[in-house]
Protein backbone atom coordinates (compact mmCIF):
# COMPACT_ATOMS: atom_id res chain seq x y z
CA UNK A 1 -9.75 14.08 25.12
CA UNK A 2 -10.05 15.33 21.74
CA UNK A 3 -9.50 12.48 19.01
CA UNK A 4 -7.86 14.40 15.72
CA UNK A 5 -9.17 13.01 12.44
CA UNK A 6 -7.44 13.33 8.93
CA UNK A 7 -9.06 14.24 6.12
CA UNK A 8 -8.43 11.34 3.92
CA UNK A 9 -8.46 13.72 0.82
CA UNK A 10 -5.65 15.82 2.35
CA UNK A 11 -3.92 12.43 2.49
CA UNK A 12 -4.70 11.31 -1.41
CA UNK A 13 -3.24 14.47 -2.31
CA UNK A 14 0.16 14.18 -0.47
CA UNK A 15 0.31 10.73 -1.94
CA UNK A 16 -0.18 12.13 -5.31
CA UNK A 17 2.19 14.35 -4.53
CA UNK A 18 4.70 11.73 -3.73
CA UNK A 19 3.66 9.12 -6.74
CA UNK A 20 4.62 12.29 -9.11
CA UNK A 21 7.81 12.29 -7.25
CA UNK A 22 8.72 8.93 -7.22
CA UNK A 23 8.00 8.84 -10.69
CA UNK A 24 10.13 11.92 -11.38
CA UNK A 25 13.06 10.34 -9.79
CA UNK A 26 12.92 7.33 -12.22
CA UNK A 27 11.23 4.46 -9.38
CA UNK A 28 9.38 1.98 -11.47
CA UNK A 29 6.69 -0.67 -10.57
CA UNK A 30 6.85 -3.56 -13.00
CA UNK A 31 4.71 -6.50 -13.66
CA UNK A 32 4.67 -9.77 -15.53
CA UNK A 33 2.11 -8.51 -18.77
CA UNK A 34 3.09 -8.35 -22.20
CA UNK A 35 1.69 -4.83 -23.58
CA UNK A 36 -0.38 -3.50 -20.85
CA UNK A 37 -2.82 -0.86 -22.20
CA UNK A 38 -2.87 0.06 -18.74
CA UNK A 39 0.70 0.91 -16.52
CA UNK A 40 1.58 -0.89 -13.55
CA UNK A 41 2.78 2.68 -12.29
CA UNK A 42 -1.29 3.37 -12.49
CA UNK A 43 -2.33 0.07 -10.71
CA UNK A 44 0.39 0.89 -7.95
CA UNK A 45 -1.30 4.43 -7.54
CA UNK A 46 -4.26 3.05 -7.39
CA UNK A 47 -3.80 0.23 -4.84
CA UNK A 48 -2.18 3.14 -2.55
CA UNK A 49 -5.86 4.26 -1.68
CA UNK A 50 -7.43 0.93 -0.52
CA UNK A 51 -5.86 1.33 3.11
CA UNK A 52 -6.20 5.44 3.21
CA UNK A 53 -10.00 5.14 2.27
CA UNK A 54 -10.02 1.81 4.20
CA UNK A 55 -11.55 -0.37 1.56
CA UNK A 56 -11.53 -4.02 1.75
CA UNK A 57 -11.65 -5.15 -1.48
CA UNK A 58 -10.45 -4.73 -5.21
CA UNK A 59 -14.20 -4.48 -6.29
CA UNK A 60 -14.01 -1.91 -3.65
CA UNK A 61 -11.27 0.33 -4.98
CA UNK A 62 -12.72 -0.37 -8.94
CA UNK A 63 -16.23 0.98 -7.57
CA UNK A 64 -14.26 4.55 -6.10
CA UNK A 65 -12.11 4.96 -9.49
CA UNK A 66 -15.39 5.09 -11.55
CA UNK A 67 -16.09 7.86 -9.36
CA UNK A 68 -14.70 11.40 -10.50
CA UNK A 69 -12.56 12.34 -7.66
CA UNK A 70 -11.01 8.64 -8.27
CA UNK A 71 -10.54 9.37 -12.09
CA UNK A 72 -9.06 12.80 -10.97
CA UNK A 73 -6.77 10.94 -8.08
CA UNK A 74 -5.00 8.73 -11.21
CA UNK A 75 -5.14 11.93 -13.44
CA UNK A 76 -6.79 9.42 -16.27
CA UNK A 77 -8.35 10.43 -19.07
CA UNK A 78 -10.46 7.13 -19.93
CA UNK A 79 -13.72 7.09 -18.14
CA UNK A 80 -12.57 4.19 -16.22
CA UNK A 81 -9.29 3.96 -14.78
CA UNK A 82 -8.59 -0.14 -14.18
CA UNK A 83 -10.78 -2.90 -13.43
CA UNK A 84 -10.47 -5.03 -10.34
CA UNK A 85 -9.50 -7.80 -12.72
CA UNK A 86 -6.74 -5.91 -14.39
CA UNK A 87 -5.81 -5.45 -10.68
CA UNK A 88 -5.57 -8.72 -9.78
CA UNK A 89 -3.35 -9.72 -13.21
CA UNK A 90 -1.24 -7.38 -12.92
CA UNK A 91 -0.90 -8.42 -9.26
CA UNK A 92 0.36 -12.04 -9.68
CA UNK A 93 3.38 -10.20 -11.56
CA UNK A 94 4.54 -7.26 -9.58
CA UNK A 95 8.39 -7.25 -8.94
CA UNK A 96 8.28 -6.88 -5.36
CA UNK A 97 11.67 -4.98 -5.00
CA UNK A 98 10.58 -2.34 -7.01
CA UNK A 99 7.16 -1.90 -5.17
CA UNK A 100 9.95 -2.77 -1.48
CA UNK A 101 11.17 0.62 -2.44
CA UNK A 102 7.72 2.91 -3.70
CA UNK A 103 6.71 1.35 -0.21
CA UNK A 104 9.69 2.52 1.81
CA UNK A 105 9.15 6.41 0.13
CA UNK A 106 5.36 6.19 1.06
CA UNK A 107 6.29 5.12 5.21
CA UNK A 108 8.81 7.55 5.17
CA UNK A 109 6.66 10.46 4.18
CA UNK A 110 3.91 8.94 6.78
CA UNK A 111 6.34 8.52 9.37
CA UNK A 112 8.04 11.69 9.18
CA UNK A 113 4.15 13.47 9.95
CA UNK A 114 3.41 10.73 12.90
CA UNK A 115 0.37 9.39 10.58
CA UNK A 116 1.77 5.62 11.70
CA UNK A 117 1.18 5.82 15.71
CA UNK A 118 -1.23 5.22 17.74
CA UNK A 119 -3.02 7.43 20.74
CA UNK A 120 -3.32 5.10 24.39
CA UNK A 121 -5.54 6.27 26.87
CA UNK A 122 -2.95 7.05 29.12
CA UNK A 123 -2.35 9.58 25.97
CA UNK A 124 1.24 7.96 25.37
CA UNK A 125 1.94 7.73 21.44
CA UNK A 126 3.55 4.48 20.08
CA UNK A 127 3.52 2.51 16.75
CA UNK A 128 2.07 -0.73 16.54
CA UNK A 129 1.99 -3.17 14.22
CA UNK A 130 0.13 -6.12 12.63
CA UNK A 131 1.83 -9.63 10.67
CA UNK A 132 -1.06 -11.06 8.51
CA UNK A 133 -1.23 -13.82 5.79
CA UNK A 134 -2.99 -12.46 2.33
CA UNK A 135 -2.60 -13.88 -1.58
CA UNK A 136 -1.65 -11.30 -3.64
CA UNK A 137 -2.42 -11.96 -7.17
CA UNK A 138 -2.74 -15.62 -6.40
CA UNK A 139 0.60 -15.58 -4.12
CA UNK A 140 0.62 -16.04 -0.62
CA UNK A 141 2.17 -13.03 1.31
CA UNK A 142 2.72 -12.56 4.70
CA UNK A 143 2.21 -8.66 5.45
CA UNK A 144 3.24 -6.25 7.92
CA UNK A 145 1.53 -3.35 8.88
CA UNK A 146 2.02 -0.01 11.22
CA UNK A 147 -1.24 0.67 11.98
CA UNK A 148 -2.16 4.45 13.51
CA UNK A 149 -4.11 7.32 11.82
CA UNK A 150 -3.31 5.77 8.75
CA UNK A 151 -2.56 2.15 8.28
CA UNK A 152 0.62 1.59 6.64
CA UNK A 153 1.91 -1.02 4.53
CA UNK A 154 5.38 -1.56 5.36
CA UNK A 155 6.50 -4.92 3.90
CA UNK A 156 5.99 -8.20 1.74
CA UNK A 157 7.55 -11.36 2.09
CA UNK A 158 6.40 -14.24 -0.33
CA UNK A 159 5.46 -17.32 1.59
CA UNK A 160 7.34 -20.30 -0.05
CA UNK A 161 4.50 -22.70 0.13
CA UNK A 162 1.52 -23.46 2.43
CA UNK A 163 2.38 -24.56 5.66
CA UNK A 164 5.45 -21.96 5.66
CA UNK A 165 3.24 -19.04 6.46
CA UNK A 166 4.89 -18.57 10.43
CA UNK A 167 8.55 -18.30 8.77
CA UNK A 168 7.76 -15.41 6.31
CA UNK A 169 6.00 -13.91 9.39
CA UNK A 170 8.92 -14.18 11.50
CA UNK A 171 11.61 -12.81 8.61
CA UNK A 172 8.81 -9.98 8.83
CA UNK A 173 9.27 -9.14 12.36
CA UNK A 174 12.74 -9.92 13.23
CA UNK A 175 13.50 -7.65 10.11
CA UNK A 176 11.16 -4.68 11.55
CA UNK A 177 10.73 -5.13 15.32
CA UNK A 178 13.98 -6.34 16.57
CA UNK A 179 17.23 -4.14 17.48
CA UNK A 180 19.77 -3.72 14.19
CA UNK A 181 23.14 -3.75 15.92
């Protein structure tokens, strides 16, 4: 059996591609800082490569934007595009609706080119998907993933407080895996 891989730089292009277009059409990220010499429409962009490049960390991402195809990827001019602690404060303030929708544009175009399913060894295709706890910019989140050639991030739901991390979980699931009559 032959085991296709995609070039992840095919895939930062088509996401370029689709962050000028979301852009175009007037979708904004927003976040919580007063005069930001730096967007949160950059930061967004930039937190779209940790899963393609499968990075596990904000240092992580920081390291690859120093690098020139990173610089190129953001289309920045500065010799270094945003710091993982610029990350991470712009983070604790993102209005999660308007990243809900970037989100729901970025699936779409994966779904629509199968980049969210999985290969069995029987050879069937199928999408599967992970629920995970995280803190996002000092927030706990409960994520949900479709994991396949390319791991997408498909939701966010804001844990109230700790000890309420199964609930968000379950509004995650019920809202993604279960039958919409």
């Amino acid at each position: 059996m032959r085991t296709s891989i995609i070039d992840p730089h095919i895939i930062i292009a088509k996401v370029k591609d689709l962050c000028q277009r979301l852009e175009y059409f007037g979708v904004k990220v927003k976040d919580a800082r007063k005069h930001p010499q730096i967007s949160p429409v950059t930061i967004f962009k930039s937190l779209l490569l940790i899963p393609i490049l499968r990075l596990k960390s904000l240092n992580q991402l920081d390291n690859y934007l120093r690098l020139p195809e990173g610089i190129r990827f953001i289309g920045s001019k500065r010799k270094m595009v945003v710091s993982d602690s610029t990350m991470e404060r712009s983070l604790a303030g993102f209005a999660i609706d308007s990243v809900r929708k970037i989100l729901n544009a970025v699936v779409g175009f994966a779904r629509a080119r199968g980049y969210h399913k999985i290969t069995l060894a029987s050879g069937r295709r199928m999408i599967a998907g992970i629920v995970d706890g995280t803190e996002i910019g000092k927030k706990l989140c409960s994520v949900f993933y479709e994991i396949g050639k390319v791991n997408l991030l498909v939701d966010v739901e804001r844990i109230k407080k700790r000890g309420k991390e199964l609930e968000a979980s379950w509004k995650l699931m019920e809202k993604h895996l279960c039958d919409k009559e």
